[in-house]
N, C-alpha and C. Protein backbone atom coordinates (compact mmCIF):
# COMPACT_ATOMS: atom_id res chain seq x y z
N UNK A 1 -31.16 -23.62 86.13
CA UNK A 1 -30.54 -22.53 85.41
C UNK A 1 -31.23 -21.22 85.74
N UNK A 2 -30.54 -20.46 85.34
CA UNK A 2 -30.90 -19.03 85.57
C UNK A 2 -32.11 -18.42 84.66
N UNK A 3 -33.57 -18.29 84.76
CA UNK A 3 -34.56 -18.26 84.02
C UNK A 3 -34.80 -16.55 84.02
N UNK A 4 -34.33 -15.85 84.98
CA UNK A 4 -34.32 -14.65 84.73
C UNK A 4 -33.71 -13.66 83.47
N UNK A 5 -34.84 -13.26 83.10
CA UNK A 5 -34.79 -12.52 81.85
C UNK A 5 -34.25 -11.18 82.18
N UNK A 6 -34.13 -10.92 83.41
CA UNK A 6 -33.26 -9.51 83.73
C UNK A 6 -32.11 -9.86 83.87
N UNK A 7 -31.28 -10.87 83.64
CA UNK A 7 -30.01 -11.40 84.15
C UNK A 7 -28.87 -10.50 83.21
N UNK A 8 -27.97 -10.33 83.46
CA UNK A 8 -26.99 -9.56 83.19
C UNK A 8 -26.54 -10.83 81.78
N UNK A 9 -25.83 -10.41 80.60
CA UNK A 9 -25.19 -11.33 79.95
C UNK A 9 -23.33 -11.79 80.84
N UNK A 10 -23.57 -12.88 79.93
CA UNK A 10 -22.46 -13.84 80.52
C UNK A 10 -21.52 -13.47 79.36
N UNK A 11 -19.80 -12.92 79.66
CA UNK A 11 -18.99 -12.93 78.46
C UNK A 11 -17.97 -14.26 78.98
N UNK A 12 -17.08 -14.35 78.13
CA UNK A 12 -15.78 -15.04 78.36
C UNK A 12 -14.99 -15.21 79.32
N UNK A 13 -14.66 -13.84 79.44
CA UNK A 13 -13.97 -14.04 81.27
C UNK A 13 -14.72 -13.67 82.62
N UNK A 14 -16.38 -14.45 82.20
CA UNK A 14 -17.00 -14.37 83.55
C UNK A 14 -17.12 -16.12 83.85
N UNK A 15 -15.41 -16.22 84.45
CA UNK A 15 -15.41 -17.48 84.30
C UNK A 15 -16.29 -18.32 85.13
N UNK A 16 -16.04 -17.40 86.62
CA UNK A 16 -17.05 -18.33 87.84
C UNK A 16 -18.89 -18.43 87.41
N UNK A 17 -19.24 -17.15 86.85
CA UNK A 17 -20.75 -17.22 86.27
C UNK A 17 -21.18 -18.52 85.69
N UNK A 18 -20.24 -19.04 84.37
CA UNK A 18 -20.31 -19.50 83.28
C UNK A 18 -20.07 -21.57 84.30
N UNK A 19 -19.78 -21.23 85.07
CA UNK A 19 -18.83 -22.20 86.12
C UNK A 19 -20.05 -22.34 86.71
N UNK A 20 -20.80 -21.85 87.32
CA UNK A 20 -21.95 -21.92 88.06
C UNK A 20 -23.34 -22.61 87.36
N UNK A 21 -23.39 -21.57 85.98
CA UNK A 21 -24.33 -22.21 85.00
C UNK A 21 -23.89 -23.75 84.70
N UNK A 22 -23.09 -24.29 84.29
CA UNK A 22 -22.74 -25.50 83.92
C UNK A 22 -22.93 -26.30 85.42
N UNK A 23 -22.52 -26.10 86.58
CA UNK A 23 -22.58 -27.02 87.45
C UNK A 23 -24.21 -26.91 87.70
N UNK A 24 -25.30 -26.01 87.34
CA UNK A 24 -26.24 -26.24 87.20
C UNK A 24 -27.22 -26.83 86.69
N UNK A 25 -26.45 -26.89 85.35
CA UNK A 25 -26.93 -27.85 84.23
C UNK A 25 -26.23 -29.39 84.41
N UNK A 26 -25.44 -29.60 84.53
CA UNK A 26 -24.73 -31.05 84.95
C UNK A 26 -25.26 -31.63 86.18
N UNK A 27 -24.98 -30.91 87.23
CA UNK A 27 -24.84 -31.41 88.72
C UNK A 27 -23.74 -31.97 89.01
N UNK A 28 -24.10 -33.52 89.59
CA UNK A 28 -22.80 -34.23 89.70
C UNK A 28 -22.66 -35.15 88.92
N UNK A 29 -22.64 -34.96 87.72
CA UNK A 29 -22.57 -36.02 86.46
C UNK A 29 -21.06 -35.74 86.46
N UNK A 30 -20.69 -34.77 86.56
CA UNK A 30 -19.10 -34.43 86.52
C UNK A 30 -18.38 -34.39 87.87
N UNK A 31 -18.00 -35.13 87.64
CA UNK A 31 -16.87 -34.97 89.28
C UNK A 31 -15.74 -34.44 88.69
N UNK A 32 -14.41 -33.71 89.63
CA UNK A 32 -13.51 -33.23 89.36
C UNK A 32 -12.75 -33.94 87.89
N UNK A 33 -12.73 -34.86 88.16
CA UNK A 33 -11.74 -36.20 86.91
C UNK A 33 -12.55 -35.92 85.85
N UNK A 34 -13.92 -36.12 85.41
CA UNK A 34 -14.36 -35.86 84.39
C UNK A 34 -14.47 -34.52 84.08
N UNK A 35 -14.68 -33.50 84.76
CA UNK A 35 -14.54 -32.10 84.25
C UNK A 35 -13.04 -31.19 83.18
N UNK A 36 -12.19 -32.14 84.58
CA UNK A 36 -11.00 -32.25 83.53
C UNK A 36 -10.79 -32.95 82.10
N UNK A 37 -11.59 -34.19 81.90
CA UNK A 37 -11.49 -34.61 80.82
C UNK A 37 -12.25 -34.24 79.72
N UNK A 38 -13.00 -33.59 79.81
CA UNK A 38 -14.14 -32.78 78.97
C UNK A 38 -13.32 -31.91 77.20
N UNK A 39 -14.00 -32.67 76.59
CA UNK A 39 -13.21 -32.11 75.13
C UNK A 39 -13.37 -30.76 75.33
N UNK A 40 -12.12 -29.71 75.04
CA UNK A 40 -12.97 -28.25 74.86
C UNK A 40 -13.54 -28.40 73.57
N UNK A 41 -13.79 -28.79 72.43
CA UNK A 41 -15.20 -28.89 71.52
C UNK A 41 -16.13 -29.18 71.95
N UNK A 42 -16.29 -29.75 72.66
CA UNK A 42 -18.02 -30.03 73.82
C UNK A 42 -17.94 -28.98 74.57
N UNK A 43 -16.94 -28.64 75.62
CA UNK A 43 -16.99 -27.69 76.70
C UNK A 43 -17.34 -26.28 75.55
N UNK A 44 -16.90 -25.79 74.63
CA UNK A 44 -17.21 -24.90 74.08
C UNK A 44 -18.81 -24.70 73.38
N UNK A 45 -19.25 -25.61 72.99
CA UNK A 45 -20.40 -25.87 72.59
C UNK A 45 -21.43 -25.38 73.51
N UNK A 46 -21.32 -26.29 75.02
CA UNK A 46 -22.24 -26.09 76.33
C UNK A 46 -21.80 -24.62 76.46
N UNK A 47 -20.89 -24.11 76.29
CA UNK A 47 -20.77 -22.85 77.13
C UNK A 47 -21.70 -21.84 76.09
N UNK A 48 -21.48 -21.78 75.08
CA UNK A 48 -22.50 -21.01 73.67
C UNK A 48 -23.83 -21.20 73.43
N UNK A 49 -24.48 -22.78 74.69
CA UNK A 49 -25.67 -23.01 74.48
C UNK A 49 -26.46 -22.22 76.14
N UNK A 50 -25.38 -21.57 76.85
CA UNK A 50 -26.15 -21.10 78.01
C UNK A 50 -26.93 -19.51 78.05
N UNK A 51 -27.67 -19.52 78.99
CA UNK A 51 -28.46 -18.96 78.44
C UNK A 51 -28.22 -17.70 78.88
N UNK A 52 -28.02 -16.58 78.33
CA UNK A 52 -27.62 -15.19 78.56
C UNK A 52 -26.06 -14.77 78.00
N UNK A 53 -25.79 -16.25 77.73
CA UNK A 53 -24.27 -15.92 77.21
C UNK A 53 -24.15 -15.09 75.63
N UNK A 54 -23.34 -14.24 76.56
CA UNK A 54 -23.28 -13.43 74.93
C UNK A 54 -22.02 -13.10 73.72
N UNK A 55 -21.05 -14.18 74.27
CA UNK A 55 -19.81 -14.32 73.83
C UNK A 55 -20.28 -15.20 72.54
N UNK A 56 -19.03 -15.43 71.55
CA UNK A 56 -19.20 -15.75 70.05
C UNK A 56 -17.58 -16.93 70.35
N UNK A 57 -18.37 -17.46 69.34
CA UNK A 57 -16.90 -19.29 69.42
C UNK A 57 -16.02 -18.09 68.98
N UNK A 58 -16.03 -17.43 68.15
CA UNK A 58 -14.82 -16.81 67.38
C UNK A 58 -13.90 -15.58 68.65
N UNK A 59 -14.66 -15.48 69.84
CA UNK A 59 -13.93 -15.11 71.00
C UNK A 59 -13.06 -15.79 72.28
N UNK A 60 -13.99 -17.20 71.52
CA UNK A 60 -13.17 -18.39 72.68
C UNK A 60 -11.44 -18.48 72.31
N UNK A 61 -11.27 -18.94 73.38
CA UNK A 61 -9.98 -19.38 72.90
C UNK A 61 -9.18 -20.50 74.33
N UNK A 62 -8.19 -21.20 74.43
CA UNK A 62 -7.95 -22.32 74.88
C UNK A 62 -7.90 -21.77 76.42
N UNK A 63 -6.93 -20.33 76.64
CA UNK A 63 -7.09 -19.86 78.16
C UNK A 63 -8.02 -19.81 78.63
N UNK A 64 -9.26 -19.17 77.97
CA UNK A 64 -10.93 -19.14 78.44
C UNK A 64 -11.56 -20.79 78.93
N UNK A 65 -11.15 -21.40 77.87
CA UNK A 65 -11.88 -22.97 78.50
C UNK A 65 -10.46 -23.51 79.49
N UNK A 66 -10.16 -22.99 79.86
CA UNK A 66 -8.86 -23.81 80.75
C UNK A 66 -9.51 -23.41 82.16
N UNK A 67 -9.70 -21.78 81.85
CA UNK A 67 -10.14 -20.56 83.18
C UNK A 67 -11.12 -21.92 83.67
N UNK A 68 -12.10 -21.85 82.55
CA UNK A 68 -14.08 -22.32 83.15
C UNK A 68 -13.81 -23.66 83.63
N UNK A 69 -12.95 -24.43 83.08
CA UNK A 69 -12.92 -25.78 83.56
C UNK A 69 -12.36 -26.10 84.99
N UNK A 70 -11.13 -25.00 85.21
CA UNK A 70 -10.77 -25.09 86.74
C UNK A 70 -11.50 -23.97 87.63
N UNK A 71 -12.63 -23.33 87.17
CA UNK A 71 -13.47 -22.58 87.53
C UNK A 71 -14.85 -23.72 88.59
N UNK A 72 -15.09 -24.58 87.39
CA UNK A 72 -16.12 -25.54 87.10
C UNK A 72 -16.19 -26.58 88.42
N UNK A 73 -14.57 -27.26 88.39
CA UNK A 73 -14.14 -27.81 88.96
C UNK A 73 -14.04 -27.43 90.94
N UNK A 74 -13.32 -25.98 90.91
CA UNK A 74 -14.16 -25.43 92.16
C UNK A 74 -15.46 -25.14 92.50
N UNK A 75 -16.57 -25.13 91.36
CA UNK A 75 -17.79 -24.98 92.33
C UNK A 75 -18.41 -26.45 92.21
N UNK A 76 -17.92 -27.26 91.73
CA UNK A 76 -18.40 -28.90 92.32
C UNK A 76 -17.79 -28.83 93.42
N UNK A 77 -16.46 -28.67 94.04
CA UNK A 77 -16.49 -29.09 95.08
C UNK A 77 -17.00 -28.50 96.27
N UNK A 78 -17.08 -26.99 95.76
CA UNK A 78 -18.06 -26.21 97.18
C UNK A 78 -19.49 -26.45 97.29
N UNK A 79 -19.70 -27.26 96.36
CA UNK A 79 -21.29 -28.05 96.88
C UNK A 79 -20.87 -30.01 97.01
N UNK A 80 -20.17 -30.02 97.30
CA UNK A 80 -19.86 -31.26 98.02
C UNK A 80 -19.91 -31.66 99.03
């Protein structure tokens, strides 16, 4: 993960950022099939526990976790 304390914050529609952090934190525990299957109540959770993120649950909403998940889903496979 991103340990830099100068790091810019992460909002909502920084979908690929937020996409990057998670495939950082996972790896390949998620392959495409499971990324898709991912509750957005979990996917929302992980995304509020990363670090620089400065978005609020009460800004999420279903397009945002739809964005990060097929966001998510392309940067597993560009490290494949």
């Amino acid at each position: 993960m991103n340990d830099n304390k100068f790091a810019l914050p992460i909002h909502w529609n920084d979908y690929e950022d937020i996409a990057m952090e998670l495939y950082e934190k996972f790896g390949d525990d998620f392959d495409e099939s499971k990324i898709y299957r991912i509750r957005f109540t979990d996917l929302l959770e992980w995304v509020l526990s990363l670090p620089n993120f400065a978005g609020t649950r009460e800004q999420s909403n279903e397009g945002h976790l739809e964005q990060i998940q097929s966001a998510w889903v392309y940067e597993w496979r560009d490290n494949q």
